[in-house]
Structures are given as structure tokens and as C-alpha cells.
C-alpha atoms as a PDB file:
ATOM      1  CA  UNK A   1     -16.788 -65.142   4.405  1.00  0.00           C
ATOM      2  CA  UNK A   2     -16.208 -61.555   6.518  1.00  0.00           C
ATOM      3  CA  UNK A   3     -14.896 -59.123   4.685  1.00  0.00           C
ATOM      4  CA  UNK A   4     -13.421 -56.160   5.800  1.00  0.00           C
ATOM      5  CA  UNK A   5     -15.022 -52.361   5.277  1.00  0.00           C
ATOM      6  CA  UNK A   6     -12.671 -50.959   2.819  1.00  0.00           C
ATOM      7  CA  UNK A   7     -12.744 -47.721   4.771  1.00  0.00           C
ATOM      8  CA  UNK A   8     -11.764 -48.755   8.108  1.00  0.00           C
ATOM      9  CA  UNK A   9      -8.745 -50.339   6.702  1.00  0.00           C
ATOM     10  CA  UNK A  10      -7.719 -47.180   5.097  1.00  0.00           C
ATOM     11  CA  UNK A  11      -8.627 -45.336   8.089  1.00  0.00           C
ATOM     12  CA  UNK A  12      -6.344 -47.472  10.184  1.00  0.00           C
ATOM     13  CA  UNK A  13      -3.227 -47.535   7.482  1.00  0.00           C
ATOM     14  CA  UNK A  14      -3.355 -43.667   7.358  1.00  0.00           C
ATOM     15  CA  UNK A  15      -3.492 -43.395  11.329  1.00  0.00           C
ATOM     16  CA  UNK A  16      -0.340 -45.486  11.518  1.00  0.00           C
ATOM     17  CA  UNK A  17       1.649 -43.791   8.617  1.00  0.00           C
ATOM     18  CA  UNK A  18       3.374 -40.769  11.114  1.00  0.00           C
ATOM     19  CA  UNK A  19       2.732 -36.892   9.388  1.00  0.00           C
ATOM     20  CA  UNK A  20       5.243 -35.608   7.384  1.00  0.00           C
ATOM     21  CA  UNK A  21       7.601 -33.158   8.863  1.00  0.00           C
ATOM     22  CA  UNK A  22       6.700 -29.616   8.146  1.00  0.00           C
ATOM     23  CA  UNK A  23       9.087 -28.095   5.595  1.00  0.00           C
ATOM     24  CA  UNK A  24      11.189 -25.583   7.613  1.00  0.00           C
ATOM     25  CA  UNK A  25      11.396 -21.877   5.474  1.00  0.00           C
ATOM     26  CA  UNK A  26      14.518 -21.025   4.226  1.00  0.00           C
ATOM     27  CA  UNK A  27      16.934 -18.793   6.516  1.00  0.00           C
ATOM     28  CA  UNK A  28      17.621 -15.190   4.925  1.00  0.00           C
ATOM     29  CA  UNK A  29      21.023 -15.006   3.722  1.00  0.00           C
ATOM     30  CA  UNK A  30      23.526 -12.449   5.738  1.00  0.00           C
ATOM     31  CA  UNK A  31      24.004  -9.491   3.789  1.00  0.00           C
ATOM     32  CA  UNK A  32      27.986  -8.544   2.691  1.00  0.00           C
ATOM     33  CA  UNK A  33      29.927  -6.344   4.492  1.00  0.00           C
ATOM     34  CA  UNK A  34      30.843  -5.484   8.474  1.00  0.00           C
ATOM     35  CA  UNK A  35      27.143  -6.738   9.877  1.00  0.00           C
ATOM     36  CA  UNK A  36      27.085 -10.393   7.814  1.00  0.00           C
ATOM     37  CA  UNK A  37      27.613 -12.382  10.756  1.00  0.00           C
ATOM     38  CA  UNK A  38      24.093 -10.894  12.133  1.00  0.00           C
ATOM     39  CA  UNK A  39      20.781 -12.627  10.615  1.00  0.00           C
ATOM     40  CA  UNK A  40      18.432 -10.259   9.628  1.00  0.00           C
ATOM     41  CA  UNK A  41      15.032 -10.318  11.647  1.00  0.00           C
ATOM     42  CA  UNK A  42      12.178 -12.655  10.490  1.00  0.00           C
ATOM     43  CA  UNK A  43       9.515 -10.761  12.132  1.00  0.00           C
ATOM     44  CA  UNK A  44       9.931  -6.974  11.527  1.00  0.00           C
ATOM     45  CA  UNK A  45       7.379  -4.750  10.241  1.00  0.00           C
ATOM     46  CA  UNK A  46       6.798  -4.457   6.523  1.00  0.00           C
ATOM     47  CA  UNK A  47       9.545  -6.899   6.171  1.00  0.00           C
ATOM     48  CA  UNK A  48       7.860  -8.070   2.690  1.00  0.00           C
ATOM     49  CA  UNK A  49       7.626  -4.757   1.541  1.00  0.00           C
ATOM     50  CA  UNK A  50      10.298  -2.706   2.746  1.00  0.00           C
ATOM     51  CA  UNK A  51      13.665  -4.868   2.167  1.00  0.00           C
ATOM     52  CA  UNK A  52      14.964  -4.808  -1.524  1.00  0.00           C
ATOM     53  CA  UNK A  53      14.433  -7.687  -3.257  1.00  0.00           C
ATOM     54  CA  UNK A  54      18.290  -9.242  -3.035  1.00  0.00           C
ATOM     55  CA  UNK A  55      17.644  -9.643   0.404  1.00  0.00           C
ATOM     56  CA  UNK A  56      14.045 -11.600   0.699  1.00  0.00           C
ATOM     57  CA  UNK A  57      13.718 -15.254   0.883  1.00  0.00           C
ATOM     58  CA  UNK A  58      11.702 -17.674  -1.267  1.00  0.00           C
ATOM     59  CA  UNK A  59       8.728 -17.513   0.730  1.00  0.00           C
ATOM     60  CA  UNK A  60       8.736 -13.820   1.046  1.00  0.00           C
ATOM     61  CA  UNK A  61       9.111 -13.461  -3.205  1.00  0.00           C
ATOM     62  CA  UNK A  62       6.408 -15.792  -3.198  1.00  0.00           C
ATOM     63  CA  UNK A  63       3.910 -13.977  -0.914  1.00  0.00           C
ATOM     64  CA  UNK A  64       5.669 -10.402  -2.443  1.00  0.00           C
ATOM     65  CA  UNK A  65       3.984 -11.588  -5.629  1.00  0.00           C
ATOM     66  CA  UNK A  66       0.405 -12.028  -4.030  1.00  0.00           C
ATOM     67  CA  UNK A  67       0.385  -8.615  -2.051  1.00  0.00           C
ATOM     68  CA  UNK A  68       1.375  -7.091  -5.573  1.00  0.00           C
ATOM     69  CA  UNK A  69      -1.394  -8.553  -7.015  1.00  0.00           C
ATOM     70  CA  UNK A  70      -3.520  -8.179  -4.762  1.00  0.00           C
ATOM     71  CA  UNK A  71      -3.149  -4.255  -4.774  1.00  0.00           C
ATOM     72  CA  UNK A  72      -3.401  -4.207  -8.761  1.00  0.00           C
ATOM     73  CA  UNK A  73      -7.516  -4.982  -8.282  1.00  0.00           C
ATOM     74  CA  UNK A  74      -8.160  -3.951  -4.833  1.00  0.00           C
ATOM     75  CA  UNK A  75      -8.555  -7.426  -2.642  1.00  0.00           C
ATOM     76  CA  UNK A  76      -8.268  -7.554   0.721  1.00  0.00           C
ATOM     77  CA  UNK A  77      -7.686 -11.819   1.623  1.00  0.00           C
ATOM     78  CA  UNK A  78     -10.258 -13.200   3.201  1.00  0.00           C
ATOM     79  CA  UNK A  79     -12.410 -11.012   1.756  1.00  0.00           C
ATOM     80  CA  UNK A  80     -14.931 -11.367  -1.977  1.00  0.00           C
ATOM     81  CA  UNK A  81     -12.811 -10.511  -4.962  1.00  0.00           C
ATOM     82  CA  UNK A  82     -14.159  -7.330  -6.332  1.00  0.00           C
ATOM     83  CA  UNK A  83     -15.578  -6.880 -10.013  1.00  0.00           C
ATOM     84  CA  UNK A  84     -17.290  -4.735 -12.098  1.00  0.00           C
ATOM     85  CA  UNK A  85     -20.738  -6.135 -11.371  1.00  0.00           C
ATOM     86  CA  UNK A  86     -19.696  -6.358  -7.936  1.00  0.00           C
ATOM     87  CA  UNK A  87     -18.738  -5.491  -4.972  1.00  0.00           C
ATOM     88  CA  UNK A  88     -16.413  -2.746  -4.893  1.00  0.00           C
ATOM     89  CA  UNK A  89     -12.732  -2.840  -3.862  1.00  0.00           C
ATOM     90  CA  UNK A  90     -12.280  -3.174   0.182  1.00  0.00           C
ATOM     91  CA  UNK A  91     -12.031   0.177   1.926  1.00  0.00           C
ATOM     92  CA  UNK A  92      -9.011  -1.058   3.828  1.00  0.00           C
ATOM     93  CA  UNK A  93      -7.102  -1.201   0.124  1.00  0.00           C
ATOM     94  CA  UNK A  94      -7.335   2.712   0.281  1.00  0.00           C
ATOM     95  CA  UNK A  95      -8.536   4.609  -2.323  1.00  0.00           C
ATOM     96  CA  UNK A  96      -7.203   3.145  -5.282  1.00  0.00           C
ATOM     97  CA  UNK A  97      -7.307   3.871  -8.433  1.00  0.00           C
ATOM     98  CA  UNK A  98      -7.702  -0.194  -9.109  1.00  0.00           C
ATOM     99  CA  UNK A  99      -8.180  -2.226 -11.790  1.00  0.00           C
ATOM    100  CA  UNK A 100     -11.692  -4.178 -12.090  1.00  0.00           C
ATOM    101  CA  UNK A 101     -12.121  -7.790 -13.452  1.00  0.00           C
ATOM    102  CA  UNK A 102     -15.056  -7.914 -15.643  1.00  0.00           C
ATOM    103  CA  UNK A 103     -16.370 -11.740 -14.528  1.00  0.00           C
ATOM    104  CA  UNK A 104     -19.578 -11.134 -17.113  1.00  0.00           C
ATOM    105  CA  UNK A 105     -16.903 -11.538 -20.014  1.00  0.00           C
ATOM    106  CA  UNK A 106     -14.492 -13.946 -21.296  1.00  0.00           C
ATOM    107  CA  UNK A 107     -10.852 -14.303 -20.053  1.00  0.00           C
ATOM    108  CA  UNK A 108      -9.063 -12.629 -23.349  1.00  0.00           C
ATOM    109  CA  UNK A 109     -11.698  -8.887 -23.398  1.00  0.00           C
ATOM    110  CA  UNK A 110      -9.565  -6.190 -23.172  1.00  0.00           C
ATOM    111  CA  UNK A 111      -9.855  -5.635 -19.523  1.00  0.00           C
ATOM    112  CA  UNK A 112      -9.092  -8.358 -18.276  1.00  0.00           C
ATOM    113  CA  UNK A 113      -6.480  -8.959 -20.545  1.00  0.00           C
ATOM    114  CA  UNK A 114      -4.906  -5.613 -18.734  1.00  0.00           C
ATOM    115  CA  UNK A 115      -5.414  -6.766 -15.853  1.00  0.00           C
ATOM    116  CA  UNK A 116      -3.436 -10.278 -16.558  1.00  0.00           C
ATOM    117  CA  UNK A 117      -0.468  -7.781 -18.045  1.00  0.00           C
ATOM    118  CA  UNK A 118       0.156  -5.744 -15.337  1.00  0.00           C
ATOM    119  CA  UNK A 119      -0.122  -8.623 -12.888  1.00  0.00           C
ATOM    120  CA  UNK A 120       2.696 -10.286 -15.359  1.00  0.00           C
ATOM    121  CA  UNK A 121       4.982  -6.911 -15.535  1.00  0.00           C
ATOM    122  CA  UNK A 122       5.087  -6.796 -11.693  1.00  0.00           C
ATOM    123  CA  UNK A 123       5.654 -10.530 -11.001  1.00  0.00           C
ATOM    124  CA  UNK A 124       8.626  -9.909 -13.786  1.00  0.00           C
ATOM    125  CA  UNK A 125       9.631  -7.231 -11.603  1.00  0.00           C
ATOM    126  CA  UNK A 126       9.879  -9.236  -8.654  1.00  0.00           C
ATOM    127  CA  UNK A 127      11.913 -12.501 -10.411  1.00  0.00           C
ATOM    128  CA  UNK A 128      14.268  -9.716 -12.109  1.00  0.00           C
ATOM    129  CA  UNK A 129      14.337  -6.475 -10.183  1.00  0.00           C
ATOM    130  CA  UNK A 130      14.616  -4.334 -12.594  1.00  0.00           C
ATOM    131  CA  UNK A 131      14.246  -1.230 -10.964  1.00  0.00           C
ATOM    132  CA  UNK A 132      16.765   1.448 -10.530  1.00  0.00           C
ATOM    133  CA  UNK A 133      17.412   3.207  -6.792  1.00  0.00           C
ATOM    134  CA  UNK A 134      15.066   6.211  -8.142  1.00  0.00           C
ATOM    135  CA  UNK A 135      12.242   4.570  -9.538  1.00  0.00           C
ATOM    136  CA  UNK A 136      12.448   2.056  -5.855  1.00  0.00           C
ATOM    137  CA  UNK A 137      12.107   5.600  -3.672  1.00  0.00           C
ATOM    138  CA  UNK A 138       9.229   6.885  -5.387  1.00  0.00           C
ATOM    139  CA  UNK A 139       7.569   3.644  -5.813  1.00  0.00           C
ATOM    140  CA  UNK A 140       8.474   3.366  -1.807  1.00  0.00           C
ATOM    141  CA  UNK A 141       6.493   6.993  -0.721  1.00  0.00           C
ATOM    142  CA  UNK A 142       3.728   6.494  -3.460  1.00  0.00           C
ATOM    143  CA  UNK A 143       3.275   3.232  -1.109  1.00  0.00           C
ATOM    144  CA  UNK A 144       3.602   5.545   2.061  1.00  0.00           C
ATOM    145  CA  UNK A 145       0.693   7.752   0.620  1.00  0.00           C
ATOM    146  CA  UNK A 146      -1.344   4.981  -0.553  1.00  0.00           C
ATOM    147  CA  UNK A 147      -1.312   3.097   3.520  1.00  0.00           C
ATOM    148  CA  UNK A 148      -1.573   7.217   5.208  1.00  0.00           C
ATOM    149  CA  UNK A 149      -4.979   7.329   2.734  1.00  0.00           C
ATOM    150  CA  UNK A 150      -6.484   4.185   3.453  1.00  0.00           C
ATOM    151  CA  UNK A 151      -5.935   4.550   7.027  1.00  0.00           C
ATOM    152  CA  UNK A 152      -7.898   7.915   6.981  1.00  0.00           C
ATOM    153  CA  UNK A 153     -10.521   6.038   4.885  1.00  0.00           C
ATOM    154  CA  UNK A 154     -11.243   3.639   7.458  1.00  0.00           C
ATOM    155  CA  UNK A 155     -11.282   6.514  10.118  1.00  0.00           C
ATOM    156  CA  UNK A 156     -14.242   8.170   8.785  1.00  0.00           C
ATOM    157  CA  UNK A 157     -16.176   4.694   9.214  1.00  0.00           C
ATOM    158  CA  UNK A 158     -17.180   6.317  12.707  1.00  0.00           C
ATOM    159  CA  UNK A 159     -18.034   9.802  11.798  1.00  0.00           C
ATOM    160  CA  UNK A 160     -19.511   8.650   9.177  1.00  0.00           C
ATOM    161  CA  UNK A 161     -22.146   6.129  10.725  1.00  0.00           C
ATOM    162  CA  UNK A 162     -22.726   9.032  13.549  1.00  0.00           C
ATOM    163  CA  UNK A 163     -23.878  11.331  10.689  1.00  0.00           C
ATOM    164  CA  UNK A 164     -25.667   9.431   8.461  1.00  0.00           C
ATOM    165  CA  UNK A 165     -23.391  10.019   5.815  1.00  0.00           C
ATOM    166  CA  UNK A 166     -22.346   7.350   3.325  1.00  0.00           C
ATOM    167  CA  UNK A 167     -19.039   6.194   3.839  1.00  0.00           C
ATOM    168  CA  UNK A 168     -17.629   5.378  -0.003  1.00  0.00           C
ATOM    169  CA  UNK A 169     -18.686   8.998  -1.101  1.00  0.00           C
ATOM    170  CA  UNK A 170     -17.075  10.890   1.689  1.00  0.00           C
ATOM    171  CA  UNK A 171     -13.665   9.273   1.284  1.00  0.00           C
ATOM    172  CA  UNK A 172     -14.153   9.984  -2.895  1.00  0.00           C
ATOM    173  CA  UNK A 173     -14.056  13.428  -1.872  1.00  0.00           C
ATOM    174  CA  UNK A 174     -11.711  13.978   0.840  1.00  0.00           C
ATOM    175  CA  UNK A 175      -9.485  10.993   0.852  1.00  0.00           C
ATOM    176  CA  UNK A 176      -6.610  10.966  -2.256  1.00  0.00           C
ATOM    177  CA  UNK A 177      -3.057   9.636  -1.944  1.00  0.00           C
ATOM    178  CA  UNK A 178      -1.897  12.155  -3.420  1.00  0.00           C
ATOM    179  CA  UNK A 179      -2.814  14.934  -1.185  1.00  0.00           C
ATOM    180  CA  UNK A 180      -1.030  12.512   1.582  1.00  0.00           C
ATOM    181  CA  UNK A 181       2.365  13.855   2.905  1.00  0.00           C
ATOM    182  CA  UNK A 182       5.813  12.648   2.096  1.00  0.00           C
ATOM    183  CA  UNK A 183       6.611  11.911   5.867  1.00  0.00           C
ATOM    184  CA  UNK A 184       9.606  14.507   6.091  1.00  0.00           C
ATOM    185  CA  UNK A 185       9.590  13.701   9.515  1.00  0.00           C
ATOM    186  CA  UNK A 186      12.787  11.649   9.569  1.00  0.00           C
ATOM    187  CA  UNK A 187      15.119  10.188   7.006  1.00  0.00           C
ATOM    188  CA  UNK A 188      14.749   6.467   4.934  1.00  0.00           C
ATOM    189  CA  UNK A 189      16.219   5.043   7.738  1.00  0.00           C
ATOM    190  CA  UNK A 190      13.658   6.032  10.226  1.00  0.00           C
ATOM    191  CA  UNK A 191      16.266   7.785  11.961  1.00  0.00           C
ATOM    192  CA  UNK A 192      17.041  11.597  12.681  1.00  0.00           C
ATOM    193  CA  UNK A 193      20.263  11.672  12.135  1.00  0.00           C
ATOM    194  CA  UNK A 194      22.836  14.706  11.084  1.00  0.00           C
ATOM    195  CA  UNK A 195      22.573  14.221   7.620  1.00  0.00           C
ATOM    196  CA  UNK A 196      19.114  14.651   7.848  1.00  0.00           C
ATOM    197  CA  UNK A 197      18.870  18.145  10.007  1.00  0.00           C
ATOM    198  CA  UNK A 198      21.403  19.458   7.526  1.00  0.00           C
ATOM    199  CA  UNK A 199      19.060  18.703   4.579  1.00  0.00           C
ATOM    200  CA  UNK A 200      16.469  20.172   6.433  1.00  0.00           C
ATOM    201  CA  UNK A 201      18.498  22.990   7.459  1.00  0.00           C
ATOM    202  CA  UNK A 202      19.382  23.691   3.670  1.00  0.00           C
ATOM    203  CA  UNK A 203      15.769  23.802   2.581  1.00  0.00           C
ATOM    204  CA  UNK A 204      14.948  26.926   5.051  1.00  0.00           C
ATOM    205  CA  UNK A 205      12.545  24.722   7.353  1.00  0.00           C
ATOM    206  CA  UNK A 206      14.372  24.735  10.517  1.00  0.00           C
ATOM    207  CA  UNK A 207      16.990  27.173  12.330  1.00  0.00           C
ATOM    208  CA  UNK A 208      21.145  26.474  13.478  1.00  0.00           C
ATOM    209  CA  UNK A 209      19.605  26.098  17.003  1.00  0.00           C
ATOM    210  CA  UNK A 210      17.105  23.032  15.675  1.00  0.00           C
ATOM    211  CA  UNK A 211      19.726  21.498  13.544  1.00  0.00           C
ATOM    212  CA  UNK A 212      21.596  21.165  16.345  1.00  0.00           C
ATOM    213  CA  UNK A 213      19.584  19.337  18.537  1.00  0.00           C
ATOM    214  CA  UNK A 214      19.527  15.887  18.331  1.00  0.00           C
ATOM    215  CA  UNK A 215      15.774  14.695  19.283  1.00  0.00           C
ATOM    216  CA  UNK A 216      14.193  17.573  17.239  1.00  0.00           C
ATOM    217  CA  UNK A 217      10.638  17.131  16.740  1.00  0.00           C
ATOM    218  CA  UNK A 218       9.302  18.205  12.876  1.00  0.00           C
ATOM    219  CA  UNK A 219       5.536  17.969  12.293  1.00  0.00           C
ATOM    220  CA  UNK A 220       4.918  18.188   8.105  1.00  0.00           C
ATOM    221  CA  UNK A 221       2.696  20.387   6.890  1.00  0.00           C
ATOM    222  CA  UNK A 222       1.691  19.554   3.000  1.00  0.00           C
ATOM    223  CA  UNK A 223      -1.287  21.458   0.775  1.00  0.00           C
ATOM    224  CA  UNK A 224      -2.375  20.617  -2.665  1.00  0.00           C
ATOM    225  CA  UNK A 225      -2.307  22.574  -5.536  1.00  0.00           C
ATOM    226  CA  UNK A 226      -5.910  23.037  -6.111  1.00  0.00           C
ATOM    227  CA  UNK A 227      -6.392  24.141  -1.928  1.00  0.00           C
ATOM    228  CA  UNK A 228      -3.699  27.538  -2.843  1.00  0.00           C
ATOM    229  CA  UNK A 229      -5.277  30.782  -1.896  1.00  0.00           C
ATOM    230  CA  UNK A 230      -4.860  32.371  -5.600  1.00  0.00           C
ATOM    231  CA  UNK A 231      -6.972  29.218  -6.423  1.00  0.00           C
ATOM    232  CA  UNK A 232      -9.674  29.729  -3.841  1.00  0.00           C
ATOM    233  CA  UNK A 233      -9.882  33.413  -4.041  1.00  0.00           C
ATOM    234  CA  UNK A 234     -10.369  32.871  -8.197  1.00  0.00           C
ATOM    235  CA  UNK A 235     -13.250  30.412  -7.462  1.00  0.00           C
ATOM    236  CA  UNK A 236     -15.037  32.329  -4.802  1.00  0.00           C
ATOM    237  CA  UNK A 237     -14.234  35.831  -7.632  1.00  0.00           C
ATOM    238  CA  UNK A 238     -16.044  33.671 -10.329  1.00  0.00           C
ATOM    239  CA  UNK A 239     -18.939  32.725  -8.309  1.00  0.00           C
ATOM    240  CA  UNK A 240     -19.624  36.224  -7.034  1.00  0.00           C
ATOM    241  CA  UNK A 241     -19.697  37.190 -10.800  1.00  0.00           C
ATOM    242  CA  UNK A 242     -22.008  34.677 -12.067  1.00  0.00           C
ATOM    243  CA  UNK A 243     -24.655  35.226  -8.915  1.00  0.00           C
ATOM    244  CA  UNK A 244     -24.053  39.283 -10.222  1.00  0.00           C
ATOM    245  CA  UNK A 245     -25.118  38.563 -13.838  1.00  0.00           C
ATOM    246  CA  UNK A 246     -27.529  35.486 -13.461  1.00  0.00           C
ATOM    247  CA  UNK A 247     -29.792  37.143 -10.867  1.00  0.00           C
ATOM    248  CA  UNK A 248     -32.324  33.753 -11.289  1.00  0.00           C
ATOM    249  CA  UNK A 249     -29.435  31.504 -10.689  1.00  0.00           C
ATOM    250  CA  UNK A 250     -28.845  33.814  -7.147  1.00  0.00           C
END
């Protein structure tokens, strides 16, 4: 008596059961007030990132949650998941500071017990928003200086290779966040609008005749504390003294 490969059969069942329609996302719901009848955009840039969180979808809370945790230790997707032992954070992350998993130790050592914490707090953060208008604007430039830093980082891949020079040590020590501007160049809403020439204006960094214009151009200029001149002149003062009175050391 014939029977049937097992296989086959299945095979054939499965290619006659059709596919199951793919789940369409949720549409973003119109926000209150004069502009509700327009949807907001699917596709603009930072969209995750940038809107507050009353006005992201599902999906977008869901991924929001990866991208935070994602930044906590450093991983870039698609790439290996750095660890203590091995191998460092991806350059594209920028330069941190990031938290390491400790894969050589169990789940519940203090580290990666941290780690698990702060991944917690900011999924919290997400499901709740609880974050006032302040603490959202800083949180927002500390983000700016964090992307400006890493995208310096992975500019010096070139120079680097050209000069032999080794790429992670370079960025240690000319690549920070916080020595990254505030990009004063136009207001929150990307826009240079009145209200932000007058604020300028008011702080001394333009004239009457450059508040007035409409398409002013403003280039920021930003220092760190430790690059002052009172700074470098003491260090280059101490120097001199020490070559002076350690002759051998000269």
C-alpha cells in the first residue's frame, strides 16, 4: 500500500492556504486645535525622536523604546553588542559615556543589574512621560550634542587612516559632546523667525540692522571652559616654572 511522504502533503496544504494580510500600522492621531484636519507626516526626519510622546503611534513607542536602549550601552543594529570583554561601543554611537554589559558574570552583578534599571526608568518614561517641558529641552540639545560629536567621530576615520593614527584615541581626545554647540543658529522650530532675532538681539550678538532682516545668516561660535586664555596662559606660566627649577626635567 503507497503511502504518501508526509512532507509533500504539508508542503502542498501550506502552498494552498493564501498569506495572511500584513497588519497595516496604526494612523497618527490629528493633533487638537486649528491644523487637526491635517495628518501629520509618516516619513519626516527624526520623527521617532523629535515629536513628544502624545503624538507617536504604537509602532513608533515601540521602536522609541529600542533606540533608547540601544543608546544606554552603545549598539549600533546590525552590528555585535558591545561588552566589557569585548568589542567596544560602535563609533557611529558617538562618544558616549555608555554603559557596558559584563557577559563573563551572572544576570543579577551589580552592573548589569544597572544596566537593566536604567533601561527600565527610560522605558517607564516612554509608557508615562513623565517629563516636564524643561527637563524635554535639555534632554533634546544634550541629544543635538551627542549626534554633532559622533558625526565628527566618524569624520576623522579618513584623516586618521592617512596618518597612521589610531582612530578610538584621537576622538578620546578631541571629540566630547559637551564641547559641541547648542545650534543657536535658529529657533526649536527650525525657523528664523522674529521672536528669535529679538532674543538674539537682547543677548548683544547681533545689531537693529541684522534683527531686521529676515534671512539673516548666524554662524555659532562656542569654547570650553578649560580652552579660556587665563587657563592656557596659567598652564604654559606653570610649565615655564617647572623647566626653570627642574633643569634635568628641561
Amino acid at each position: 500500500m503507497f503511502h504518501p511522504n508526509k512532507g509533500s502533503v504539508q508542503q502542498q496544504v501550506s502552498e494552498s492556504v493564501p498569506p495572511k494580510p500584513m497588519k497595516k500600522r496604526p494612523a497618527l492621531k490629528a493633533i487638537p486645535g486649528p491644523e487637526s484636519s491635517r495628518p501629520l507626516k509618516k516619513h519626516q526626519k527624526g520623527l521617532v525622536t523629535q515629536l513628544p510622546l502624545d503624538q507617536l503611534d504604537e509602532t513608533n513607542l515601540h521602536l522609541r523604546k529600542y533606540l533608547w536602549m540601544y543608546q544606554i550601552i552603545g549598539y549600533c543594529h546590525g552590528g555585535m553588542m558591545p561588552s566589557k570583554l569585548g568589542p567596544s561601543h560602535d563609533d557611529n554611537m558617538g562618544p558616549g559615556p555608555f554603559l557596558m554589559l559584563d557577559f563573563s558574570m551572572n544576570i543579577n552583578v551589580p552592573p548589569n543589574i544597572f544596566i537593566q534599571k536604567r533601561a527600565a526608568s527610560a522605558i517607564k518614561f516612554i509608557e508615562e512621560g513623565q517629563l516636564s517641558s524643561k527637563k524635554a529641552s535639555w534632554n533634546r540639545h544634550n541629544e543635538q550634542r551627542k549626534l554633532a560629536a559622533g558625526q565628527i567621530c566618524h569624520g576623522l576615520e579618513g584623516f586618521c587612516a592617512d596618518n597612521n593614527l589610531v582612530h578610538t584615541a584621537v576622538s578620546a581626545e578631541l571629540v566630547s559632546k559637551d564641547w559641541m554647540g547648542d545650534e543657536c543658529l535658529c529657533d526649536e522650530d527650525r525657523q528664523q523667525n522674529e521672536e528669535w532675532r529679538a532674543l538674539l538681539f537682547s543677548s548683544g550678538r547681533i545689531t537693529v540692522l541684522e534683527r531686521d532682516k529676515p534671512n539673516l545668516q548666524v554662524l555659532e561660535e562656542k569654547q570650553p571652559a578649560w580652552m579660556h586664555e587665563s587657563i592656557i596662559l596659567g598652564l604654559v606660566e606653570d610649565t615655564m616654572h617647572s623647566k626653570i627649577n627642574d633643569p634635568v626635567q628641561a
